[in-house]
PDB file of N, CA and C in Angstrom:
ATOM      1  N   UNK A   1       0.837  -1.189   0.000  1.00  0.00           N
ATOM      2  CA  UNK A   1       0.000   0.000   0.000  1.00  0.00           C
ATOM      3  C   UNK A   1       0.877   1.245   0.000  1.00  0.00           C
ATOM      4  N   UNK A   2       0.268   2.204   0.068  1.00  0.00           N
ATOM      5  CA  UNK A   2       0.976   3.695   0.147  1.00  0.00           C
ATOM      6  C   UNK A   2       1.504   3.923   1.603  1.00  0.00           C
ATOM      7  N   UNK A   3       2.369   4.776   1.515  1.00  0.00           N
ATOM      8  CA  UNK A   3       2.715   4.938   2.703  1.00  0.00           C
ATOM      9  C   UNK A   3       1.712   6.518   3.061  1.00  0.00           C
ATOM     10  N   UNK A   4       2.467   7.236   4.483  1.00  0.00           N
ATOM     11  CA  UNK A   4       1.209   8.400   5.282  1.00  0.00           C
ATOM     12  C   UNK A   4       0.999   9.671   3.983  1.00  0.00           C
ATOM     13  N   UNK A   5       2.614   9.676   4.033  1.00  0.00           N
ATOM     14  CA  UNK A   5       2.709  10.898   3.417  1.00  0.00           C
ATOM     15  C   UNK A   5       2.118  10.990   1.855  1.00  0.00           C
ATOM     16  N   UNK A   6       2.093   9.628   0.734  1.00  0.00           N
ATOM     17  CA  UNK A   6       2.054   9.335  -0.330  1.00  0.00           C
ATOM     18  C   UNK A   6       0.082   9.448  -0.526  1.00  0.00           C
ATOM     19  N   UNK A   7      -0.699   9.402   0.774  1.00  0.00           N
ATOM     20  CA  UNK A   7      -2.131   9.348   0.599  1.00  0.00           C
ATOM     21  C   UNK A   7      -2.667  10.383   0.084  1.00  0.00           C
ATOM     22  N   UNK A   8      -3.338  10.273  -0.975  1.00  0.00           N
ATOM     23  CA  UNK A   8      -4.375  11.848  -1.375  1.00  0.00           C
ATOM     24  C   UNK A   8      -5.715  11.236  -0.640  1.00  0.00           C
ATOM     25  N   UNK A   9      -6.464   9.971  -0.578  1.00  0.00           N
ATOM     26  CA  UNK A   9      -7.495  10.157   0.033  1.00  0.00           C
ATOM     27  C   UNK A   9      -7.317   9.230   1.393  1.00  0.00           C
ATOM     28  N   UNK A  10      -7.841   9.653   2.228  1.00  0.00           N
ATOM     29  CA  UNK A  10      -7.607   8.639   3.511  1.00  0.00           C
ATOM     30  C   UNK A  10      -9.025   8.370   3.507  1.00  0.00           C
ATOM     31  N   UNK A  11      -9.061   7.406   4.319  1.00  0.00           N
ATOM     32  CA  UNK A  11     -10.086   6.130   4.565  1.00  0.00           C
ATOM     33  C   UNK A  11     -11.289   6.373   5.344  1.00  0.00           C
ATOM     34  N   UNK A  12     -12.403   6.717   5.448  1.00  0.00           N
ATOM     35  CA  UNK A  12     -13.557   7.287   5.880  1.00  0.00           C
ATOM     36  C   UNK A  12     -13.040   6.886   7.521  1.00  0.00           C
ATOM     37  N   UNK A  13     -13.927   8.141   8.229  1.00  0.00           N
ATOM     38  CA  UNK A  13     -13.284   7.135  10.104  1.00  0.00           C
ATOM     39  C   UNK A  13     -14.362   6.319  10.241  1.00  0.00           C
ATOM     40  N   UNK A  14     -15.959   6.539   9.656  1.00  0.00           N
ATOM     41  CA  UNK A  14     -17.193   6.031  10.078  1.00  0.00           C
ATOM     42  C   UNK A  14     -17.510   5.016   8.673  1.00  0.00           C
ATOM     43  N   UNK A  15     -17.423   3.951   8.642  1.00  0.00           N
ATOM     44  CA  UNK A  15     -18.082   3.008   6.896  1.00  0.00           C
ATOM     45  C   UNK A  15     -17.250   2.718   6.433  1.00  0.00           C
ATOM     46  N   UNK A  16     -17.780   2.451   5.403  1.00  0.00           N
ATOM     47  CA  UNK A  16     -16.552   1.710   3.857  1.00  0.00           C
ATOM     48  C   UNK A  16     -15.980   2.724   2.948  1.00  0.00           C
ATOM     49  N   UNK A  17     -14.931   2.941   2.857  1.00  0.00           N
ATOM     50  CA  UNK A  17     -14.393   3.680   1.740  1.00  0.00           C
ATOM     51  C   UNK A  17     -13.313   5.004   2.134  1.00  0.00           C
ATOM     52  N   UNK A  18     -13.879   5.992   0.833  1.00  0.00           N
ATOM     53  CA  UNK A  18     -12.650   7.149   1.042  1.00  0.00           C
ATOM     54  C   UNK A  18     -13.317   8.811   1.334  1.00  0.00           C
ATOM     55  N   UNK A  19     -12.561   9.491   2.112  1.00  0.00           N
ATOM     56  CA  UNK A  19     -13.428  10.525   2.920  1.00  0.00           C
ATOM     57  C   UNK A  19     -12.352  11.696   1.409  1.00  0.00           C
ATOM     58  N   UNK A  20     -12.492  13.162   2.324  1.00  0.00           N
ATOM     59  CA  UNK A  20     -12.166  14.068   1.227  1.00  0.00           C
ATOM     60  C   UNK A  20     -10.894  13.729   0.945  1.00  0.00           C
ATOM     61  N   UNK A  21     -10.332  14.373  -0.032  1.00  0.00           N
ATOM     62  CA  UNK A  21      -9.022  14.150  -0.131  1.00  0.00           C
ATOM     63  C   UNK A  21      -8.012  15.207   0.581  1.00  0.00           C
ATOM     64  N   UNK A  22      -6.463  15.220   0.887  1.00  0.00           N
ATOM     65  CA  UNK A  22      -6.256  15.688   2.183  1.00  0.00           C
ATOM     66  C   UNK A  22      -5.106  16.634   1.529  1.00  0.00           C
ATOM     67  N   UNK A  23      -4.418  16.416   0.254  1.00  0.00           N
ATOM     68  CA  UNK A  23      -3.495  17.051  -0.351  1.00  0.00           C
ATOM     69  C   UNK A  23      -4.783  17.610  -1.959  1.00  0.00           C
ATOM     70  N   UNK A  24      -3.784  18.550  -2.759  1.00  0.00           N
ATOM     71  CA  UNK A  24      -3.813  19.359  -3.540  1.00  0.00           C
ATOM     72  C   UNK A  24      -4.026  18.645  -4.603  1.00  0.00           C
ATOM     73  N   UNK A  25      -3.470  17.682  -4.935  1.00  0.00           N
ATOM     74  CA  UNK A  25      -3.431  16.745  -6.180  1.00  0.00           C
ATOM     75  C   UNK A  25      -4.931  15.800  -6.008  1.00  0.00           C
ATOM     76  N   UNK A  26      -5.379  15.614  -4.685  1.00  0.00           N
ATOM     77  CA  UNK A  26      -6.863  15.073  -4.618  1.00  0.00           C
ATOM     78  C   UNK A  26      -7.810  15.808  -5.036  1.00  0.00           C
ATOM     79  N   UNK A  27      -7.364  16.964  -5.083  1.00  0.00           N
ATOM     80  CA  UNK A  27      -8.441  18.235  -5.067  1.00  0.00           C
ATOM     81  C   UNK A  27      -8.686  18.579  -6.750  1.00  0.00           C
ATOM     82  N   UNK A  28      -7.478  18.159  -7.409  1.00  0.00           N
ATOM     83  CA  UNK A  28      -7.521  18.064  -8.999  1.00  0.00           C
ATOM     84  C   UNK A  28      -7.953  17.237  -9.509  1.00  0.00           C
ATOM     85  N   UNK A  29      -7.811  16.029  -9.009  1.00  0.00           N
ATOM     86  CA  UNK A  29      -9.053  14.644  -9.163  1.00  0.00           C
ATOM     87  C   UNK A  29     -10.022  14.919  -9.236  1.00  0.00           C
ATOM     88  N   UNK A  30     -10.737  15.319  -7.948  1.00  0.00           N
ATOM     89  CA  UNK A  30     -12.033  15.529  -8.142  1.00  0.00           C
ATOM     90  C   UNK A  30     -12.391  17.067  -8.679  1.00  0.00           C
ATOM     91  N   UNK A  31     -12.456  17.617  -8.805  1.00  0.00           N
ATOM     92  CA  UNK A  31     -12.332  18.766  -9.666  1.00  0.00           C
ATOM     93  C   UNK A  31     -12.354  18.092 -10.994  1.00  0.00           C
ATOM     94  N   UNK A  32     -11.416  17.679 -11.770  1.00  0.00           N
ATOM     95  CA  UNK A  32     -11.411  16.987 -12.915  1.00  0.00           C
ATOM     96  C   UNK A  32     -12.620  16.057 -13.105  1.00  0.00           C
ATOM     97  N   UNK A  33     -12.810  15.399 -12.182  1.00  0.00           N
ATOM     98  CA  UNK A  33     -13.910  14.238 -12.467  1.00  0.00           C
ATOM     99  C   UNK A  33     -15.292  15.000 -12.884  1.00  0.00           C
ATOM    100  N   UNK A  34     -15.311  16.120 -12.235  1.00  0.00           N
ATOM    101  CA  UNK A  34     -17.075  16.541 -12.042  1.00  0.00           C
ATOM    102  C   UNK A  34     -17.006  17.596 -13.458  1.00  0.00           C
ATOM    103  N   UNK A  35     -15.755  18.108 -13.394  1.00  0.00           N
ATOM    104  CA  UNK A  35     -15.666  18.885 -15.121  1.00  0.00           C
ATOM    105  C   UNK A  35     -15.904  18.244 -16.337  1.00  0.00           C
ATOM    106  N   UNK A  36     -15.273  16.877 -15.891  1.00  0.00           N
ATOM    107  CA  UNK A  36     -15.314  15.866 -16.956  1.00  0.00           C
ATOM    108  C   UNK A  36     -16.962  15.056 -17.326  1.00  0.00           C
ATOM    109  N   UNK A  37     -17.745  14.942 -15.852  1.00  0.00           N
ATOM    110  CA  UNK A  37     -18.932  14.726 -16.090  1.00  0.00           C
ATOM    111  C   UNK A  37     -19.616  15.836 -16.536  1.00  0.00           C
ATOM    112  N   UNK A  38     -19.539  16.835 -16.101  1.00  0.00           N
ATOM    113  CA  UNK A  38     -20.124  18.243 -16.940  1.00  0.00           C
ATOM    114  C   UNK A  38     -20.120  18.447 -18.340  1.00  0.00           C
ATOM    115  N   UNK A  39     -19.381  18.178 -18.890  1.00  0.00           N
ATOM    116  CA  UNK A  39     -19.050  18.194 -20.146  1.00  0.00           C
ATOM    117  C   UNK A  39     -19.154  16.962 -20.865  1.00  0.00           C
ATOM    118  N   UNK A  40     -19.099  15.869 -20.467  1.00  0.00           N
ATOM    119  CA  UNK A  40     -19.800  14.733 -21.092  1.00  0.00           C
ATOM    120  C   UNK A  40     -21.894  14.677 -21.062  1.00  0.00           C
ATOM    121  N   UNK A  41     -22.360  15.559 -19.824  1.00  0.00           N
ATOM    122  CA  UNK A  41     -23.702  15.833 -20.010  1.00  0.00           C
ATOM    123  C   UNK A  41     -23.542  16.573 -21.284  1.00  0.00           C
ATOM    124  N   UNK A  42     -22.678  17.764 -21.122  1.00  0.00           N
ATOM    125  CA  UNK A  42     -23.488  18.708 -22.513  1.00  0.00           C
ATOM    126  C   UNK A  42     -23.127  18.366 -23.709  1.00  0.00           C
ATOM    127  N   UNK A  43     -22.151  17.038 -24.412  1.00  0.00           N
ATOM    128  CA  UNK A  43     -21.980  16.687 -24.962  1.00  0.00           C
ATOM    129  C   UNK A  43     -22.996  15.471 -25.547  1.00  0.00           C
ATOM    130  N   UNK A  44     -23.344  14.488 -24.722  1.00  0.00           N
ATOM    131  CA  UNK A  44     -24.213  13.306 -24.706  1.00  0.00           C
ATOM    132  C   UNK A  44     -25.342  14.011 -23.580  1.00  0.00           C
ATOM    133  N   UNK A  45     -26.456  14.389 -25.010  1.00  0.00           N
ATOM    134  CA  UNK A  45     -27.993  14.558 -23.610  1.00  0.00           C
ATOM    135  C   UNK A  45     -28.344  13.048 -23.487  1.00  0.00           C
ATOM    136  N   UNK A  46     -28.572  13.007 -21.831  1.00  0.00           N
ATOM    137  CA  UNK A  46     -28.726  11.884 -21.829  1.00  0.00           C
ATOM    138  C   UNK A  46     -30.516  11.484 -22.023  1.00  0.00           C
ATOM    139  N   UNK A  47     -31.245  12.901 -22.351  1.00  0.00           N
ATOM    140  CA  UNK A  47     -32.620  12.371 -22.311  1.00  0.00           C
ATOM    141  C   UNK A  47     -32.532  11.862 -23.803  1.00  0.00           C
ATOM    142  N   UNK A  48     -31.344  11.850 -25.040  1.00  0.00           N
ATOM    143  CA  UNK A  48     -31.497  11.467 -26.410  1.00  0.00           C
ATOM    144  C   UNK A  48     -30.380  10.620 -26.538  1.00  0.00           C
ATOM    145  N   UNK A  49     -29.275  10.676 -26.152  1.00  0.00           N
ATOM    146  CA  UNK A  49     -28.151   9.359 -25.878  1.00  0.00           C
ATOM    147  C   UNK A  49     -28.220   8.446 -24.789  1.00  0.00           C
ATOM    148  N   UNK A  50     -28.882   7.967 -24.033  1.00  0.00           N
ATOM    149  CA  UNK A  50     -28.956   7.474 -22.680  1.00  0.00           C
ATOM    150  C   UNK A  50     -27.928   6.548 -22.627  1.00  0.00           C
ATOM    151  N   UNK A  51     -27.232   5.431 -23.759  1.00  0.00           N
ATOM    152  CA  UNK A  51     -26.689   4.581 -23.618  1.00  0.00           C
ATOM    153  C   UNK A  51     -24.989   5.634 -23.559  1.00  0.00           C
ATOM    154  N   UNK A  52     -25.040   5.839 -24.906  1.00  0.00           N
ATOM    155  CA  UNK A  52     -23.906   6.831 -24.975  1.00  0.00           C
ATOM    156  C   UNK A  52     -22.838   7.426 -23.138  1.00  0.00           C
ATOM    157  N   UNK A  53     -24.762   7.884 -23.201  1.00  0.00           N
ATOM    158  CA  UNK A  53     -23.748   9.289 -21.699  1.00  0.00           C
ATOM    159  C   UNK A  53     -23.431   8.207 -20.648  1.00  0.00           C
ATOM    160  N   UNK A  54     -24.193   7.111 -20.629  1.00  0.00           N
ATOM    161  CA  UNK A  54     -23.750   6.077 -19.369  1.00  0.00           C
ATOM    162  C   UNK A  54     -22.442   5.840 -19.977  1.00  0.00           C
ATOM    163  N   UNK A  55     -22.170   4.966 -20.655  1.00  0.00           N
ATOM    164  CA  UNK A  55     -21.126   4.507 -20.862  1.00  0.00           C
ATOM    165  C   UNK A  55     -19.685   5.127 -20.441  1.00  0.00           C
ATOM    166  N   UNK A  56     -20.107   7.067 -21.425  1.00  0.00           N
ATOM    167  CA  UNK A  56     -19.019   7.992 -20.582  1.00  0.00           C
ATOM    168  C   UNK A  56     -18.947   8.417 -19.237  1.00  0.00           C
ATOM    169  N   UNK A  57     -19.970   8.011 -18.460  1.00  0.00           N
ATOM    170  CA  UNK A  57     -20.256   8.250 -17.054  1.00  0.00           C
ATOM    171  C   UNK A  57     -19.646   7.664 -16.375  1.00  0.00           C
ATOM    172  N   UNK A  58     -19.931   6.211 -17.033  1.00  0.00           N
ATOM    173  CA  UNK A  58     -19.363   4.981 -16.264  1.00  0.00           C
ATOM    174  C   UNK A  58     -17.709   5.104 -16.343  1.00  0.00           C
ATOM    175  N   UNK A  59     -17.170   5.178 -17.553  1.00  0.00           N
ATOM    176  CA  UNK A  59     -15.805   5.163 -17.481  1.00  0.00           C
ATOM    177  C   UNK A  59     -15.041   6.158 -16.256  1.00  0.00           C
ATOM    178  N   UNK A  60     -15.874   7.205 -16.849  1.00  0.00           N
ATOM    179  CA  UNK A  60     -14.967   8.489 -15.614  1.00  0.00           C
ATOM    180  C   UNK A  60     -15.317   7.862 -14.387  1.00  0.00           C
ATOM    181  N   UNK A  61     -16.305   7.025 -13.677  1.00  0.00           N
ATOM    182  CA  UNK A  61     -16.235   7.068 -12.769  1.00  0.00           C
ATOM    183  C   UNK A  61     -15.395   5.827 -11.917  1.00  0.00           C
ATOM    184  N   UNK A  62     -14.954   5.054 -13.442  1.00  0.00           N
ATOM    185  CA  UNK A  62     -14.190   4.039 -13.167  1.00  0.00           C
ATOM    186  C   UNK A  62     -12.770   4.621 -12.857  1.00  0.00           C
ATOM    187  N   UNK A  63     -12.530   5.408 -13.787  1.00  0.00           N
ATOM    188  CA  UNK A  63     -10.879   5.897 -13.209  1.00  0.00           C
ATOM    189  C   UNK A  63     -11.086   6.809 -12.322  1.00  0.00           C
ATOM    190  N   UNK A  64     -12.114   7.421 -11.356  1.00  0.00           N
ATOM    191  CA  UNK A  64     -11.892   8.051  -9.858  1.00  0.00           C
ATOM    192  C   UNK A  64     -11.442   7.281  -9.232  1.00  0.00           C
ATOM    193  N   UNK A  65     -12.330   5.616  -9.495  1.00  0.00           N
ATOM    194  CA  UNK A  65     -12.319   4.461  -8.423  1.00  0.00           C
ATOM    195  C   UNK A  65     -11.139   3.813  -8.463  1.00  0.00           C
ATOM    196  N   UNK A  66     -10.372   3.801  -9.464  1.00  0.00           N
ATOM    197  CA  UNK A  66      -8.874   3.491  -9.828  1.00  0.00           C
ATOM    198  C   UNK A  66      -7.826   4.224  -8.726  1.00  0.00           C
ATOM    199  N   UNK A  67      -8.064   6.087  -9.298  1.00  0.00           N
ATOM    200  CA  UNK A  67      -7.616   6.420  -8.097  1.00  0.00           C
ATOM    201  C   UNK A  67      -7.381   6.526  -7.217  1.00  0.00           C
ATOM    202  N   UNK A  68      -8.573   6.172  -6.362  1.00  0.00           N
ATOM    203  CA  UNK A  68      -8.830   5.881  -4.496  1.00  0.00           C
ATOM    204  C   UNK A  68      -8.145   5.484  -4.523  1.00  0.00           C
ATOM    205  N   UNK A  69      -8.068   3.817  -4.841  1.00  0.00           N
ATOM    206  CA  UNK A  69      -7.431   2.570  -4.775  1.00  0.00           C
ATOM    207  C   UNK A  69      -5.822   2.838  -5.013  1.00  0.00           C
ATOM    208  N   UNK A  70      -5.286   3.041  -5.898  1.00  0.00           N
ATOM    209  CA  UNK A  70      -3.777   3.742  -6.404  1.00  0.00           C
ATOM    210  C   UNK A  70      -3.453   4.706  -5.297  1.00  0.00           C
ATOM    211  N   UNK A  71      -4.277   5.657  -4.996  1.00  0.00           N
ATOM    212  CA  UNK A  71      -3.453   6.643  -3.948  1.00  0.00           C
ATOM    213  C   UNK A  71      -4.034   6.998  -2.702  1.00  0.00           C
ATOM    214  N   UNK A  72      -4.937   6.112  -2.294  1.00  0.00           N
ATOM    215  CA  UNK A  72      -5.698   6.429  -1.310  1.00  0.00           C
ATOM    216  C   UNK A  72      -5.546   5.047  -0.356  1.00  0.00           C
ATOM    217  N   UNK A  73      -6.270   5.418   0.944  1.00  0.00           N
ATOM    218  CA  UNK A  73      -5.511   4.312   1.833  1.00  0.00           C
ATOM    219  C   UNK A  73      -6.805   3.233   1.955  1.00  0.00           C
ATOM    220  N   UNK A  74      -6.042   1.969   2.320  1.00  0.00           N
ATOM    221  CA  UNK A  74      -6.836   0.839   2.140  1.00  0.00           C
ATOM    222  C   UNK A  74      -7.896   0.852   3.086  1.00  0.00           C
ATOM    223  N   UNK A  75      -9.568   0.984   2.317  1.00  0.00           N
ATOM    224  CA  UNK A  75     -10.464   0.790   3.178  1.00  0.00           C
ATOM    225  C   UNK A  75     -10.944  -0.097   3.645  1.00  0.00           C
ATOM    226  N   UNK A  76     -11.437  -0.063   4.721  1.00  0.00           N
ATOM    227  CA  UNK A  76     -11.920  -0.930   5.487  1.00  0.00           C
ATOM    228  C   UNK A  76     -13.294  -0.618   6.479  1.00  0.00           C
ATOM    229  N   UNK A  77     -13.838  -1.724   6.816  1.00  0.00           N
ATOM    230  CA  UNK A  77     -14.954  -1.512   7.482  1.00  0.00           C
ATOM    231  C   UNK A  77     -14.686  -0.961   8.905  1.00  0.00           C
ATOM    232  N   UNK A  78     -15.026   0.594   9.586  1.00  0.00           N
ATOM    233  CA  UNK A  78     -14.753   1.136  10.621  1.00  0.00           C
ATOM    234  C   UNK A  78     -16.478   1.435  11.461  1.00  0.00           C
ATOM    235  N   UNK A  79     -16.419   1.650  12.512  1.00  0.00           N
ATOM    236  CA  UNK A  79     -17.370   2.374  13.072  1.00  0.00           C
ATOM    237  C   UNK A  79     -17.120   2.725  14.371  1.00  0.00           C
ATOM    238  N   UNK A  80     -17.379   3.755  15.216  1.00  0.00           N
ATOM    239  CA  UNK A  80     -17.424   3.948  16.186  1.00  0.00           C
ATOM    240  C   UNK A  80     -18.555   4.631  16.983  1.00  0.00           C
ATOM    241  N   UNK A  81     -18.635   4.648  18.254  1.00  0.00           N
ATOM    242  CA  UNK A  81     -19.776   4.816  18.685  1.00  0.00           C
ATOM    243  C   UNK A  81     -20.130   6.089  18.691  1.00  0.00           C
ATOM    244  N   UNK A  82     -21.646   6.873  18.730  1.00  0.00           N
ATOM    245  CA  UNK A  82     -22.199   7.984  18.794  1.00  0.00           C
ATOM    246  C   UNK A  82     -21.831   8.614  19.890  1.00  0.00           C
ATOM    247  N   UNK A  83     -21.164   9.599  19.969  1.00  0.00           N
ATOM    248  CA  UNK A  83     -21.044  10.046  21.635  1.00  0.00           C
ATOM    249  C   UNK A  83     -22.842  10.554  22.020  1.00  0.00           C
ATOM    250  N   UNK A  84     -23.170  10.511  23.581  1.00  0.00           N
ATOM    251  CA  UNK A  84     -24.482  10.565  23.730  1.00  0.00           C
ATOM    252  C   UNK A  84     -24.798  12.341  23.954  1.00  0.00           C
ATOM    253  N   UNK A  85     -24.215  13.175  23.704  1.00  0.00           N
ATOM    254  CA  UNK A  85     -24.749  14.343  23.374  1.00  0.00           C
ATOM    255  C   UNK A  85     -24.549  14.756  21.746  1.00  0.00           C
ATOM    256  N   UNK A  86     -24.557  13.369  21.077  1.00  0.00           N
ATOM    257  CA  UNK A  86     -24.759  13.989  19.712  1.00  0.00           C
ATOM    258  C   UNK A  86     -25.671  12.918  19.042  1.00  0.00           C
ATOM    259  N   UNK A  87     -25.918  12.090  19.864  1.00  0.00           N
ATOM    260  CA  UNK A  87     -27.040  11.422  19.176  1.00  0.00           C
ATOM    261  C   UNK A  87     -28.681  12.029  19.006  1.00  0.00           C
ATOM    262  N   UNK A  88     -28.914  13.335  19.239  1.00  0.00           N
ATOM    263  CA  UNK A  88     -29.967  13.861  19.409  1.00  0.00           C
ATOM    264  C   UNK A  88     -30.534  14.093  17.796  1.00  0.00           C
ATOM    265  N   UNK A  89     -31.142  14.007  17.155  1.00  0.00           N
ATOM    266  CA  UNK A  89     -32.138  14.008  16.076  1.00  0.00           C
ATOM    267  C   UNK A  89     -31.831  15.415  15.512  1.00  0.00           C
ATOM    268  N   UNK A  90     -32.600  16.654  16.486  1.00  0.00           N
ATOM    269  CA  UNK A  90     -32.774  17.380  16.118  1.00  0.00           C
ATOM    270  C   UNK A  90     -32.044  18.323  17.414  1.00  0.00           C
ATOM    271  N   UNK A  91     -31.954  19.493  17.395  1.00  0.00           N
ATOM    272  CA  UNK A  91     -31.444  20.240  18.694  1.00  0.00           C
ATOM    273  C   UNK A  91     -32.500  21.542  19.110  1.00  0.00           C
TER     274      UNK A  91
END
């Protein structure tokens, strides 16, 4: 795996997966990803390409998930408990 310093996304503290990213180069990832879906909407409408825009949807969202995995730290299933002045619903 990566080592501390090498992580752009670290590992959610609560569930499965990857929380924000923590360096500058994560921040161009995703930035990139959502430009890249932006512009694949206005390229492929998906109410007249539906197959089309998935397909480009799907890919970009395959190489985010590449990324995690490549530079982000190995997830795993976490949870910890609610502290009891924040389990309140509403305040």
């Amino acid at each position: 795996m990566t080592s501390k310093k090498d992580v752009w996304f670290p590992a959610k503290k609560n569930g499965w997966g990857w929380g924000k990213p923590v360096v500058w180069q994560g921040w161009v990832v995703m930035v990139s990803y959502l430009l890249t879906i932006t512009l694949f909407s206005y390229v492929y409408d998906p109410k007249v390409e539906l197959f089309n825009w998935s397909v480009a949807i799907g890919m970009c969202t395959l190489v985010l998930i590449a990324m995690y995995i490549w530079k982000g730290e190995a997830p795993s299933w976490t949870w910890k408990a609610i502290e009891k002045d924040k389990r309140r619903w509403f305040k």
